[in-house]
C-alpha atoms as a PDB file:
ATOM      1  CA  UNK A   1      98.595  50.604 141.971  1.00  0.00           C
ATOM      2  CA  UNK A   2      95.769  48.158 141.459  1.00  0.00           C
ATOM      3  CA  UNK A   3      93.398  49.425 138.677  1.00  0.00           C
ATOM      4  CA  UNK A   4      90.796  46.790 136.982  1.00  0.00           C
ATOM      5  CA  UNK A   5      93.627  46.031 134.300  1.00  0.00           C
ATOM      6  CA  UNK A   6      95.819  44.276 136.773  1.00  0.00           C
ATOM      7  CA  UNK A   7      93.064  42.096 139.003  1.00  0.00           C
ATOM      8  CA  UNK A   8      94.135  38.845 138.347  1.00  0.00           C
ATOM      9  CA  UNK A   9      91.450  36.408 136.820  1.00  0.00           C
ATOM     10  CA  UNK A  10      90.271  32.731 138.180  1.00  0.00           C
ATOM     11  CA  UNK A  11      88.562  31.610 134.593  1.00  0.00           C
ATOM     12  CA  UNK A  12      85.242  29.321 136.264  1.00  0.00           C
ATOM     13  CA  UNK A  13      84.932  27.908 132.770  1.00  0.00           C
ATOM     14  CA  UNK A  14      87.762  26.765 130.914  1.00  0.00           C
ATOM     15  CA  UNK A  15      86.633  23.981 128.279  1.00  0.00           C
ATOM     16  CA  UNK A  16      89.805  21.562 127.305  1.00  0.00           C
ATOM     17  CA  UNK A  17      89.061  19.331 123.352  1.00  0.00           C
ATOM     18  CA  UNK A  18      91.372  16.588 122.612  1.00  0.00           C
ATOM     19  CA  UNK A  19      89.299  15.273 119.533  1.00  0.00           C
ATOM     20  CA  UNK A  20      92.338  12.437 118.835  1.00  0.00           C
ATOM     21  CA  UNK A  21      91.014  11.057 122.194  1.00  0.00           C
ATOM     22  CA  UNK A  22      87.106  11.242 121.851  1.00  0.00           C
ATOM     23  CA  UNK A  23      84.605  12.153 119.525  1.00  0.00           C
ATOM     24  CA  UNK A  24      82.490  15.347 120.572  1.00  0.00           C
ATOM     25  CA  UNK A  25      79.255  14.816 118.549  1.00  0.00           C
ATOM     26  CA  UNK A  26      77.938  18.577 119.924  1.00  0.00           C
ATOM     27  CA  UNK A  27      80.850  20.282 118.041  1.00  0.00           C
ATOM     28  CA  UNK A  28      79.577  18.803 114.389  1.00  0.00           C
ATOM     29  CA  UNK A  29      77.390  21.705 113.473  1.00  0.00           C
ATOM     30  CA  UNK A  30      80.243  24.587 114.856  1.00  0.00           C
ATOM     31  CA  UNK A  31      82.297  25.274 112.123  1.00  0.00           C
ATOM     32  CA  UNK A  32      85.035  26.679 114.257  1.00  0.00           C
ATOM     33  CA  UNK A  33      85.297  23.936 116.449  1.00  0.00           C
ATOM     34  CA  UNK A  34      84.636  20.831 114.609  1.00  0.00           C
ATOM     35  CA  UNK A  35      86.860  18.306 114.512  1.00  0.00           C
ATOM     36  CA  UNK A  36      89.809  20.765 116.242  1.00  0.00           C
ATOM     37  CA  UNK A  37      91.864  20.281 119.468  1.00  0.00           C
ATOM     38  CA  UNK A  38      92.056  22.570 122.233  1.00  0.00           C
ATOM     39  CA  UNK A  39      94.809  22.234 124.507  1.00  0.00           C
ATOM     40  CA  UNK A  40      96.315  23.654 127.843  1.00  0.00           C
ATOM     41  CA  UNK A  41      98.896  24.704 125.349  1.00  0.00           C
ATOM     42  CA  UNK A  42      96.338  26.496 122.877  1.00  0.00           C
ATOM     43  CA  UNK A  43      94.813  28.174 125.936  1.00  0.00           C
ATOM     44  CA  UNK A  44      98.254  29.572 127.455  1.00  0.00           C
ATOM     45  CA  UNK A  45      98.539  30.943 124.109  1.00  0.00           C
ATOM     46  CA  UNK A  46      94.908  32.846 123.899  1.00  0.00           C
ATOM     47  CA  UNK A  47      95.395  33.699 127.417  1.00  0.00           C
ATOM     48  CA  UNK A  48      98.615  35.725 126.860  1.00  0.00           C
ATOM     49  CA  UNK A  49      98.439  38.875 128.922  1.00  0.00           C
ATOM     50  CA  UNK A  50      94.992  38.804 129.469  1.00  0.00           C
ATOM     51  CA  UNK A  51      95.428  38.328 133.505  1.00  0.00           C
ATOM     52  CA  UNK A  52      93.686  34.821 134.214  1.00  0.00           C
ATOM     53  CA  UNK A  53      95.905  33.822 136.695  1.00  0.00           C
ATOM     54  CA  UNK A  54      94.181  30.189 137.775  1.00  0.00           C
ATOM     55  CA  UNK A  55      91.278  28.132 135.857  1.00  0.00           C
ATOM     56  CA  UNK A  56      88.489  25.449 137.168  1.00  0.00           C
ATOM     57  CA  UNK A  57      88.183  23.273 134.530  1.00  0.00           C
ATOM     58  CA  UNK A  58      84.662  23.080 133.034  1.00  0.00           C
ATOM     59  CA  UNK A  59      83.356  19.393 131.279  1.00  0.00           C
ATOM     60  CA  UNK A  60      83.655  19.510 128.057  1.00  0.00           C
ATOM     61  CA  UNK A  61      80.995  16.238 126.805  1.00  0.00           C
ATOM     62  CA  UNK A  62      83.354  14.253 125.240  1.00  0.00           C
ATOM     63  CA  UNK A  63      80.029  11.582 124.070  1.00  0.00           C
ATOM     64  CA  UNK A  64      78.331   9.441 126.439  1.00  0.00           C
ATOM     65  CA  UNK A  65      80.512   7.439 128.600  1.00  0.00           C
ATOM     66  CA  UNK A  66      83.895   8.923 127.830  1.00  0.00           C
ATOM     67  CA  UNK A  67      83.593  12.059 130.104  1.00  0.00           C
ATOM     68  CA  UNK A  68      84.311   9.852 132.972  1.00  0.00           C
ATOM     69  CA  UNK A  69      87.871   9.381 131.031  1.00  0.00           C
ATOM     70  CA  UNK A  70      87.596  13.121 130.441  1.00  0.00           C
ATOM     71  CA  UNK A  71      87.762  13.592 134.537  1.00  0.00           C
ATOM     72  CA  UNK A  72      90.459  11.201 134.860  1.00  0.00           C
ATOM     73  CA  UNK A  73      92.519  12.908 132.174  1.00  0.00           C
ATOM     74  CA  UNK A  74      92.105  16.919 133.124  1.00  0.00           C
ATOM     75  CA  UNK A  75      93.097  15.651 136.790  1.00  0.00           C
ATOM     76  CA  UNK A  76      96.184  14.385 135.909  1.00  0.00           C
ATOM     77  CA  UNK A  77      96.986  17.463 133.635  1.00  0.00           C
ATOM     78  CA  UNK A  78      95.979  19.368 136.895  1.00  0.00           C
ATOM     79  CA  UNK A  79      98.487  17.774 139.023  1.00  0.00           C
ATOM     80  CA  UNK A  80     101.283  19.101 136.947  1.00  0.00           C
ATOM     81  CA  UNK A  81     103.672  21.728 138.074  1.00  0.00           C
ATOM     82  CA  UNK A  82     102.708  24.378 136.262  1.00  0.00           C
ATOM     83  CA  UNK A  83      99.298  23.502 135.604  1.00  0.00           C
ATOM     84  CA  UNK A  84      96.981  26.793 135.769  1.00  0.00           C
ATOM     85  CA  UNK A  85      93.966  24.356 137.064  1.00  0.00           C
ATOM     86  CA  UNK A  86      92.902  24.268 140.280  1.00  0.00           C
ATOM     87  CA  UNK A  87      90.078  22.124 140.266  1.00  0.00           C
ATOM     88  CA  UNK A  88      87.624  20.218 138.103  1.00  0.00           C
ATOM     89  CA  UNK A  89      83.557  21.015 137.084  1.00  0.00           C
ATOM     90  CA  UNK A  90      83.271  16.862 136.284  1.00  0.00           C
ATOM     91  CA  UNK A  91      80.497  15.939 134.090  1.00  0.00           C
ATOM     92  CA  UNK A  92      77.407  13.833 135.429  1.00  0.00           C
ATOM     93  CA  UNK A  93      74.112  11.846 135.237  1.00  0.00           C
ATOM     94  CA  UNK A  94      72.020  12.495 138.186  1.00  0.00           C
ATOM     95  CA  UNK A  95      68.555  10.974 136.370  1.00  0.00           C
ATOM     96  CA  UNK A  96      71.004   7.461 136.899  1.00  0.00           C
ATOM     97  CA  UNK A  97      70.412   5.573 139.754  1.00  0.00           C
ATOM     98  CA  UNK A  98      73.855   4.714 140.278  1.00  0.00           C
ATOM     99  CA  UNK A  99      74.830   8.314 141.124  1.00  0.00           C
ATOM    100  CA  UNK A 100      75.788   7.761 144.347  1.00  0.00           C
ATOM    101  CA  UNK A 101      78.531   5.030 143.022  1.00  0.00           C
ATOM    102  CA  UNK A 102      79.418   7.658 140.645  1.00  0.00           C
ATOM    103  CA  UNK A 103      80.189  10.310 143.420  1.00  0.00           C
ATOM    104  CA  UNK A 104      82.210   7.990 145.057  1.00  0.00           C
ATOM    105  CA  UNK A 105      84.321   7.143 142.300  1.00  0.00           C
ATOM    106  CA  UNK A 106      85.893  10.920 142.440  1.00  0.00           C
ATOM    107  CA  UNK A 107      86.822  10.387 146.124  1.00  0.00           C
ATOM    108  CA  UNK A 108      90.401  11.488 145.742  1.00  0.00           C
ATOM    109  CA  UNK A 109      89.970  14.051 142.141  1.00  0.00           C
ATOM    110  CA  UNK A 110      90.392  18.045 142.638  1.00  0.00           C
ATOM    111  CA  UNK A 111      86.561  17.937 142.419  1.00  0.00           C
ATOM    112  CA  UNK A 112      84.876  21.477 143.487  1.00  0.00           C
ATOM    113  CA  UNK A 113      81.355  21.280 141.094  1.00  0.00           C
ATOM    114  CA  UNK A 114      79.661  18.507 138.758  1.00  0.00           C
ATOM    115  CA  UNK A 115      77.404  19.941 136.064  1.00  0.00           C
ATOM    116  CA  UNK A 116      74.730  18.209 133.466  1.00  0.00           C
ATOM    117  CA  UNK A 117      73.890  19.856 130.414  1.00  0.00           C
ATOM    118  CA  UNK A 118      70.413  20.365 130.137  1.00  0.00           C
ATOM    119  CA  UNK A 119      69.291  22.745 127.181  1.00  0.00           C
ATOM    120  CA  UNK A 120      69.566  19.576 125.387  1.00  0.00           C
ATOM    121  CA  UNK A 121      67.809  17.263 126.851  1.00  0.00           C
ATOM    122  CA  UNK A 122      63.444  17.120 127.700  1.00  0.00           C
ATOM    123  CA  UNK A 123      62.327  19.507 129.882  1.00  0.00           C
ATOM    124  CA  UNK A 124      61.386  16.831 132.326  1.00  0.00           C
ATOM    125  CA  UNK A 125      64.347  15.599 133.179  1.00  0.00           C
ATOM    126  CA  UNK A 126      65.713  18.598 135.823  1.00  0.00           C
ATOM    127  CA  UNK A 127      62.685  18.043 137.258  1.00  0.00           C
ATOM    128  CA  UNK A 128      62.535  14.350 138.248  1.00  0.00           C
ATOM    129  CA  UNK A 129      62.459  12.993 141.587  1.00  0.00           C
ATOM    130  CA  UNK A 130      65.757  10.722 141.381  1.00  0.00           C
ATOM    131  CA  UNK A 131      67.268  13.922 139.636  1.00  0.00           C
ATOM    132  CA  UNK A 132      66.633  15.957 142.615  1.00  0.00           C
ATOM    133  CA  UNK A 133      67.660  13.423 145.234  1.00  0.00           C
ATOM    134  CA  UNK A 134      70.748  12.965 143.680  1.00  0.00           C
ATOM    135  CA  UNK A 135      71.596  16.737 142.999  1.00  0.00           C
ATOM    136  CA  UNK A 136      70.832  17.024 146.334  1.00  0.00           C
ATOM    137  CA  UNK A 137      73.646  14.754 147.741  1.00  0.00           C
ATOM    138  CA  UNK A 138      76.321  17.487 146.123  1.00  0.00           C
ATOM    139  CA  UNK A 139      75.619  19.567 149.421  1.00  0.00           C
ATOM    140  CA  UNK A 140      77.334  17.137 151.992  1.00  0.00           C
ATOM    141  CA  UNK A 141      80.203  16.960 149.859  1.00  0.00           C
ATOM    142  CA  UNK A 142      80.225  20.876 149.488  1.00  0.00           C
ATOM    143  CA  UNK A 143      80.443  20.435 145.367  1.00  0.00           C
ATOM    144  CA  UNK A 144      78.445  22.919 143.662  1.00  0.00           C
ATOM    145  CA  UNK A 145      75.980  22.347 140.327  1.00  0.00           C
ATOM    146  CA  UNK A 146      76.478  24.350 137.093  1.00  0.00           C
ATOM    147  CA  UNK A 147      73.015  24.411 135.434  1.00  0.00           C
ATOM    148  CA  UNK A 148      73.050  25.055 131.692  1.00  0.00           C
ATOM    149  CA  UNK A 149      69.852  25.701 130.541  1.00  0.00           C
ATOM    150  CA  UNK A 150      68.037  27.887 127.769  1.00  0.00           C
ATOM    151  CA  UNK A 151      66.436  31.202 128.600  1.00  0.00           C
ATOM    152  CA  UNK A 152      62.913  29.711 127.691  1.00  0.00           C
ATOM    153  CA  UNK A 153      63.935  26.598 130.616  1.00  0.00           C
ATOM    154  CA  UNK A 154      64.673  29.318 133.330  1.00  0.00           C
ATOM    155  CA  UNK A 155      61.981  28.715 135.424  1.00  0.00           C
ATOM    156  CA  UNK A 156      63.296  24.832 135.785  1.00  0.00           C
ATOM    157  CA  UNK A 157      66.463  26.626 136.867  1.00  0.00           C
ATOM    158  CA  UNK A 158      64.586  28.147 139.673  1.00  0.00           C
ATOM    159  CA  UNK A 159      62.561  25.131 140.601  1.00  0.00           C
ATOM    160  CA  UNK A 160      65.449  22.541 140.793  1.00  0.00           C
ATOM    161  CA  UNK A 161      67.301  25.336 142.934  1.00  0.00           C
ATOM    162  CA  UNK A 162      64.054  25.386 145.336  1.00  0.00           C
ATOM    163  CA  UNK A 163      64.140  21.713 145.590  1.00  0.00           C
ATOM    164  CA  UNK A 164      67.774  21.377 146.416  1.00  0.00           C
ATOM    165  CA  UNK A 165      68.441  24.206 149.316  1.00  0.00           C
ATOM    166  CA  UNK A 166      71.370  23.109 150.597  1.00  0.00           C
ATOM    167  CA  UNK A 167      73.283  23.021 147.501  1.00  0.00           C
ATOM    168  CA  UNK A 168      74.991  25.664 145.754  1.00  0.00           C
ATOM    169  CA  UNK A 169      74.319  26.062 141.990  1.00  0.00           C
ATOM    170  CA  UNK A 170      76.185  28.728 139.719  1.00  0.00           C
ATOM    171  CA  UNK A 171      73.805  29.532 136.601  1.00  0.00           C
ATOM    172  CA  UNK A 172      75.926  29.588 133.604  1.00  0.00           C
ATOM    173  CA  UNK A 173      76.207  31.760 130.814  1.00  0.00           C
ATOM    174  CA  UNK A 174      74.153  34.654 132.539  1.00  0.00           C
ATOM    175  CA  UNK A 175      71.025  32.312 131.448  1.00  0.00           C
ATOM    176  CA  UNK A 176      71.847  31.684 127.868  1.00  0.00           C
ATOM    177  CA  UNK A 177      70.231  35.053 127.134  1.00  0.00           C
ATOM    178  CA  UNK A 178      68.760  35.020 123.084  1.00  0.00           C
ATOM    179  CA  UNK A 179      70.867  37.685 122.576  1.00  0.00           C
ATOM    180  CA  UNK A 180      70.622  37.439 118.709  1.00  0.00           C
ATOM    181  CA  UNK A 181      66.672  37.435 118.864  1.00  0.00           C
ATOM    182  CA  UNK A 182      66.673  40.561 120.670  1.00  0.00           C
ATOM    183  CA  UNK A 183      64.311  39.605 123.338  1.00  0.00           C
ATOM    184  CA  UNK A 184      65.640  41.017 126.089  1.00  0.00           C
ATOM    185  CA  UNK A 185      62.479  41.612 128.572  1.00  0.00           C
ATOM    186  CA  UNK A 186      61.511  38.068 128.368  1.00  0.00           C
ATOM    187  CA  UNK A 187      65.250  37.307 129.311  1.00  0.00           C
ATOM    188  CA  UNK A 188      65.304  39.878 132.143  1.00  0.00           C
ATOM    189  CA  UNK A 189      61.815  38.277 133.833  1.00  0.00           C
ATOM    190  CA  UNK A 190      62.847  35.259 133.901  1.00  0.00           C
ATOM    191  CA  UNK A 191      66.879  35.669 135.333  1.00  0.00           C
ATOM    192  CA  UNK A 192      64.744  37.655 138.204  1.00  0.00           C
ATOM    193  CA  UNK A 193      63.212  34.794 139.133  1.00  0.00           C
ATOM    194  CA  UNK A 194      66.741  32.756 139.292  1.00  0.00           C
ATOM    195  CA  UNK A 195      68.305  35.749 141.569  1.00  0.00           C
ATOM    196  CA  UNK A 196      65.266  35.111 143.958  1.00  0.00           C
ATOM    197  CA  UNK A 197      66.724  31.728 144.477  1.00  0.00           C
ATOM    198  CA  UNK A 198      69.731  32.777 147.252  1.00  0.00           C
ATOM    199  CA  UNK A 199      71.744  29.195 146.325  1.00  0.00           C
ATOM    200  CA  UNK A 200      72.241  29.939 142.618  1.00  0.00           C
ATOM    201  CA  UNK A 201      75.086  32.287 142.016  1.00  0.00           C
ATOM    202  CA  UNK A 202      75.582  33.725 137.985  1.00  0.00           C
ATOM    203  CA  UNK A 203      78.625  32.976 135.934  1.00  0.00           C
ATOM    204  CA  UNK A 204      79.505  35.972 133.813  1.00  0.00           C
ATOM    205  CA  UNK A 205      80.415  34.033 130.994  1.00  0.00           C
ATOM    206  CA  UNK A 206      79.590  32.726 127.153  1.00  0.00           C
ATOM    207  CA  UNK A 207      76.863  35.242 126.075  1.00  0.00           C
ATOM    208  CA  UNK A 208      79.146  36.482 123.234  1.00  0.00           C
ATOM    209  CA  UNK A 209      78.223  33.504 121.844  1.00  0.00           C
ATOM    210  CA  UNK A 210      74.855  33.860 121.485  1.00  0.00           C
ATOM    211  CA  UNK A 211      75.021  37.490 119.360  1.00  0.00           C
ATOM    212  CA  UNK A 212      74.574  38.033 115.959  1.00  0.00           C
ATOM    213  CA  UNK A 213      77.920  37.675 113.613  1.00  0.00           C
ATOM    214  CA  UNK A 214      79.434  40.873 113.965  1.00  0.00           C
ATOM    215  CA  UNK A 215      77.662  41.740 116.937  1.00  0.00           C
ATOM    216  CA  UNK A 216      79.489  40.440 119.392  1.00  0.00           C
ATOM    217  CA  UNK A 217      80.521  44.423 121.192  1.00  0.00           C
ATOM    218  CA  UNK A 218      80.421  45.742 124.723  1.00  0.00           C
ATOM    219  CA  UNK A 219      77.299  47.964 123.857  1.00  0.00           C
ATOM    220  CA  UNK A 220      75.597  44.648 123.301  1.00  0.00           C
ATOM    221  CA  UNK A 221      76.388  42.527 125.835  1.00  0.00           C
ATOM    222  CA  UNK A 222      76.546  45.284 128.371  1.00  0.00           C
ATOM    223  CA  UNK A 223      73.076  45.063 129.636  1.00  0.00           C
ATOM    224  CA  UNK A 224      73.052  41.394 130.223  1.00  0.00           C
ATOM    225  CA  UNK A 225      75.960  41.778 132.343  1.00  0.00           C
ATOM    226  CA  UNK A 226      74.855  44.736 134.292  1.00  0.00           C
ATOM    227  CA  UNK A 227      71.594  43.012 134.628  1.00  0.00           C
ATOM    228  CA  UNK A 228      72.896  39.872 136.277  1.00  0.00           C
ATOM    229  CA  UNK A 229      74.838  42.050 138.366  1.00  0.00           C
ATOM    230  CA  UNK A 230      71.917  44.381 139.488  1.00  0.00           C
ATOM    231  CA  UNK A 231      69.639  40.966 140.426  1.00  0.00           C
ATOM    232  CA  UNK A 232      72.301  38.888 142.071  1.00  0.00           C
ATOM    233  CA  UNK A 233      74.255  41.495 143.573  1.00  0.00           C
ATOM    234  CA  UNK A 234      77.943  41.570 143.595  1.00  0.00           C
ATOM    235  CA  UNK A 235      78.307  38.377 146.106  1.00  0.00           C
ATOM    236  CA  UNK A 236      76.433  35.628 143.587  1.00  0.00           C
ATOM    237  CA  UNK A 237      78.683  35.923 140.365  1.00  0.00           C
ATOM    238  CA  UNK A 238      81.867  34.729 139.074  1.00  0.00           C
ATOM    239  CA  UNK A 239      83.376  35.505 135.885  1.00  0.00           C
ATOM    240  CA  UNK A 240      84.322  32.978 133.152  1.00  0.00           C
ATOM    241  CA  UNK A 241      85.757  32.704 129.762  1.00  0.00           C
ATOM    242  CA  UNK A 242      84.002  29.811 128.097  1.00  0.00           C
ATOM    243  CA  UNK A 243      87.075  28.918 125.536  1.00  0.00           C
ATOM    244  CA  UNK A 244      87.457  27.644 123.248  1.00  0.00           C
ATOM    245  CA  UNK A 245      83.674  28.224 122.498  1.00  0.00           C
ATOM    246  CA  UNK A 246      84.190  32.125 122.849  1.00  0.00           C
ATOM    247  CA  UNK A 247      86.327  32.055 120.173  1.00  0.00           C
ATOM    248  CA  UNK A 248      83.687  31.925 117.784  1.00  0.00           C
ATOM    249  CA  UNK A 249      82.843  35.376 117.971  1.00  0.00           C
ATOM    250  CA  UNK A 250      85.965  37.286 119.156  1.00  0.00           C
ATOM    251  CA  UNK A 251      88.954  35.870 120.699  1.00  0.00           C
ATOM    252  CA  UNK A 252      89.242  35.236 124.665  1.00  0.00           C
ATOM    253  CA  UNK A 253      91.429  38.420 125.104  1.00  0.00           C
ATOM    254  CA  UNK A 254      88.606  40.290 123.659  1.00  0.00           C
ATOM    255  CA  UNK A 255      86.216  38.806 126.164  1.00  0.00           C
ATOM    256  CA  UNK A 256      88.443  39.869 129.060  1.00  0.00           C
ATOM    257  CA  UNK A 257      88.586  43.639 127.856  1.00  0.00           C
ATOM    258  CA  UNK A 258      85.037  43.832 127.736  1.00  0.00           C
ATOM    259  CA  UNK A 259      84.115  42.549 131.038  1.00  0.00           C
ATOM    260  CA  UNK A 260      87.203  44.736 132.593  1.00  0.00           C
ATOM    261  CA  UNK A 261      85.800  47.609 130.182  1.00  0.00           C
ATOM    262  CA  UNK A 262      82.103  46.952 132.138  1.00  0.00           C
ATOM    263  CA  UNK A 263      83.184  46.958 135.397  1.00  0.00           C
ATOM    264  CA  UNK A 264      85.808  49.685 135.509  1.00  0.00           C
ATOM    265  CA  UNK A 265      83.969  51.985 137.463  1.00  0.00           C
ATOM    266  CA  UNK A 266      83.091  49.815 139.914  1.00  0.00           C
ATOM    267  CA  UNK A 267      85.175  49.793 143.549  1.00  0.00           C
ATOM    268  CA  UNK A 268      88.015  47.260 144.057  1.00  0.00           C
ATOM    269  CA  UNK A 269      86.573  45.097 145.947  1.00  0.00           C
ATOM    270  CA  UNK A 270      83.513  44.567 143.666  1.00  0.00           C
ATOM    271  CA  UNK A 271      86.034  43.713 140.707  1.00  0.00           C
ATOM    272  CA  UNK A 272      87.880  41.334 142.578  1.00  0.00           C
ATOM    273  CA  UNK A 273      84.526  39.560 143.758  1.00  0.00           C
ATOM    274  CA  UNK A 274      83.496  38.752 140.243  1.00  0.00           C
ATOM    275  CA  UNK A 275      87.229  38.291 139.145  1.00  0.00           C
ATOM    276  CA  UNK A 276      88.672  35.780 141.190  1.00  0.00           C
ATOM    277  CA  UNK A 277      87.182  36.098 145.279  1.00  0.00           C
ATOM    278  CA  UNK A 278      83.590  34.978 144.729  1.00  0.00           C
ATOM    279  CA  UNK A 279      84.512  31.640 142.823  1.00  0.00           C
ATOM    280  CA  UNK A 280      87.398  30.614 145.490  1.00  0.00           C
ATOM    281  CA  UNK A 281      84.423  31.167 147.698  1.00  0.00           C
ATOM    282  CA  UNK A 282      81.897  29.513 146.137  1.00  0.00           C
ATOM    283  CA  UNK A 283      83.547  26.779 144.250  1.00  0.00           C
ATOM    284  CA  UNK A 284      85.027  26.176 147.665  1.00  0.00           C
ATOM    285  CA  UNK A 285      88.829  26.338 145.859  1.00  0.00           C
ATOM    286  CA  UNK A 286      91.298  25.561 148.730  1.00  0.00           C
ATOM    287  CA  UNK A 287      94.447  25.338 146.051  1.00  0.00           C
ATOM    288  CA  UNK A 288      95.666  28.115 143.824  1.00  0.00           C
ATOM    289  CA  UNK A 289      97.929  28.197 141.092  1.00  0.00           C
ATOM    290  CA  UNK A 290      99.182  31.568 140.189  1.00  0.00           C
ATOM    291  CA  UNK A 291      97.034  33.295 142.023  1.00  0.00           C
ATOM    292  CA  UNK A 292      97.889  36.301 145.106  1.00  0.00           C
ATOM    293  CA  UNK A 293      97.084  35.626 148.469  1.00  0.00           C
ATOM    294  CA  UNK A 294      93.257  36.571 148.603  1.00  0.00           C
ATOM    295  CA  UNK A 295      92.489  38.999 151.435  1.00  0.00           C
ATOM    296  CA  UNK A 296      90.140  36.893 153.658  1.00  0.00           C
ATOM    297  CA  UNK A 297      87.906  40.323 153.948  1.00  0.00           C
ATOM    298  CA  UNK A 298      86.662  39.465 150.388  1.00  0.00           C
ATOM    299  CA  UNK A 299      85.997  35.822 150.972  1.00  0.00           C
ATOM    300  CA  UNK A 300      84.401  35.937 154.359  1.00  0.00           C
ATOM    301  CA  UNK A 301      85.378  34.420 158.348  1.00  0.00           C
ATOM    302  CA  UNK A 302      86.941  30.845 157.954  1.00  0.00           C
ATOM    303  CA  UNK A 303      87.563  30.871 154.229  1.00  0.00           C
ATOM    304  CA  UNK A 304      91.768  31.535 153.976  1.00  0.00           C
ATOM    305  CA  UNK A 305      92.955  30.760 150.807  1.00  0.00           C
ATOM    306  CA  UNK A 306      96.863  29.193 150.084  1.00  0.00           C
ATOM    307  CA  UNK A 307      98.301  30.153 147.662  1.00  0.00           C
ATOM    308  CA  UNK A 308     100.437  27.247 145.687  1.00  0.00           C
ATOM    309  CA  UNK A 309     103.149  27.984 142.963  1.00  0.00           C
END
């Protein structure tokens, strides 16, 4: 019997740290991951019965430059027999106007998405016309864009999405919602706007990071999630675990049980959208570690799925 305990999991956001290969200046003020490794080992470990059958590697922004090493690295872990990932979220500069070299460099990588972290750079910079242009090249290529943005920088979210049509973006962290701050309305007006934008899909993923210490509980987080599912609808989200940055609040098991907890009363076939079927979909994942066979009902005509050991 199939109950939301046993859905398997593909994890959209699975962060890899080797700091005895490169320094990760973003980690300095995060007590619990400063300084600290974590490996495909480490993650096997946290993962332990939790169901998260398959992983897309998310960049991790090793500092400037050495993310391209990053790729490199994370693909050939990929490759290995009994490697959980099955496909790579590279890192990227599209403001550069040698992003078109760039693109072509990854000719040959398990590439499904490229993503630029943005809540820390100016406003402006989404918003540029060589930014655009070059986010807009993803589309032929069929590579999606993770945006990463603040909830205050949500309305760049839905303008870089109106400028790009053709291109499929995944929102992540259900907007960076100021969870702590309580300011949930402002939140909720501004992720509307996003789910009026029918190319941006919304990762399920990192908000326990963004509670108060001690906060981090299902009754908290629960109307974020059922939020994001109410505005973009059960075919525009994917679920993802965000380690080893989760682990700040609650461990990555704990994660899992709340979003099964969540969804439990919802039918199958909803659970295994946001589970696993939306991001094969989406990401446009053609090779599966771990995973079932996904019934091609669930992923629409044309989109089979094969499944590898």
């Amino acid at each position: 019997m199939v109950t939301s305990q046993t859905i398997p999991i593909l994890d959209t956001h699975q962060h890899l740290v080797y700091a005895e290969r490169w320094p990760y200046s973003w980690t300095a003020s995060i007590p619990a991951l400063a300084g600290k490794s974590f490996t495909v080992d480490d993650y096997r470990q946290d993962i332990a019965g939790a169901g998260i059958a398959a992983t897309l590697f998310m960049e991790t922004t090793p500092d400037d430059s050495l993310w391209i090493e990053e790729t490199r690295h994370v693909a050939r872990l990929s490759a290995e027999p009994e490697s959980l990932i099955s496909g790579l979220i590279a890192n990227c500069r599209p403001e550069n106007d040698n992003f078109e070299a760039y693109l072509d460099s990854l000719d040959g990588l398990p590439i499904v998405g490229l993503r630029r972290i943005l809540h820390v750079e100016p406003d402006e910079v989404s918003q540029q016309p060589r930014f655009v242009k070059n986010v807009g090249l993803l589309a032929a290529r069929g590579w999606t864009f993770d945006i990463c943005m603040f909830q205050r920088q949500l309305p760049l979210a839905a303008a870089l999405a109106g400028k790009c049509p053709d291109v499929q973006f995944v929102l992540d962290h259900c907007g960076v919602p100021d969870i702590a701050a309580g300011n949930f309305d402002d939140w909720r007006q501004k992720i509307r706007q996003v789910a009026e934008m029918p190319n941006v899909a919304c990762k399920i993923s990192g908000i326990l990071a963004y509670c108060k210490p001690g906060d981090a509980t299902t009754a908290t987080v629960r109307p974020y999630v059922e939020y994001c599912l109410e505005v973009f609808g059960w075919d525009r989200v994917v679920w993802g675990s965000d380690w080893p940055v989760c682990r700040i609040h609650v461990p990555l098991s704990r994660w899992v049980e709340i979003t099964r907890g969540i969804i439990a009363g919802e039918s199958e076939e909803n659970q295994r959208k946001l589970l696993y079927a939306n991001a094969i979909r989406l990401y446009r994942v053609s090779r599966l570690r771990g995973c079932p066979e996904t019934p091609l009902s669930l992923l629409g005509e044309g989109q089979g799925v094969r499944a590898v050991d």
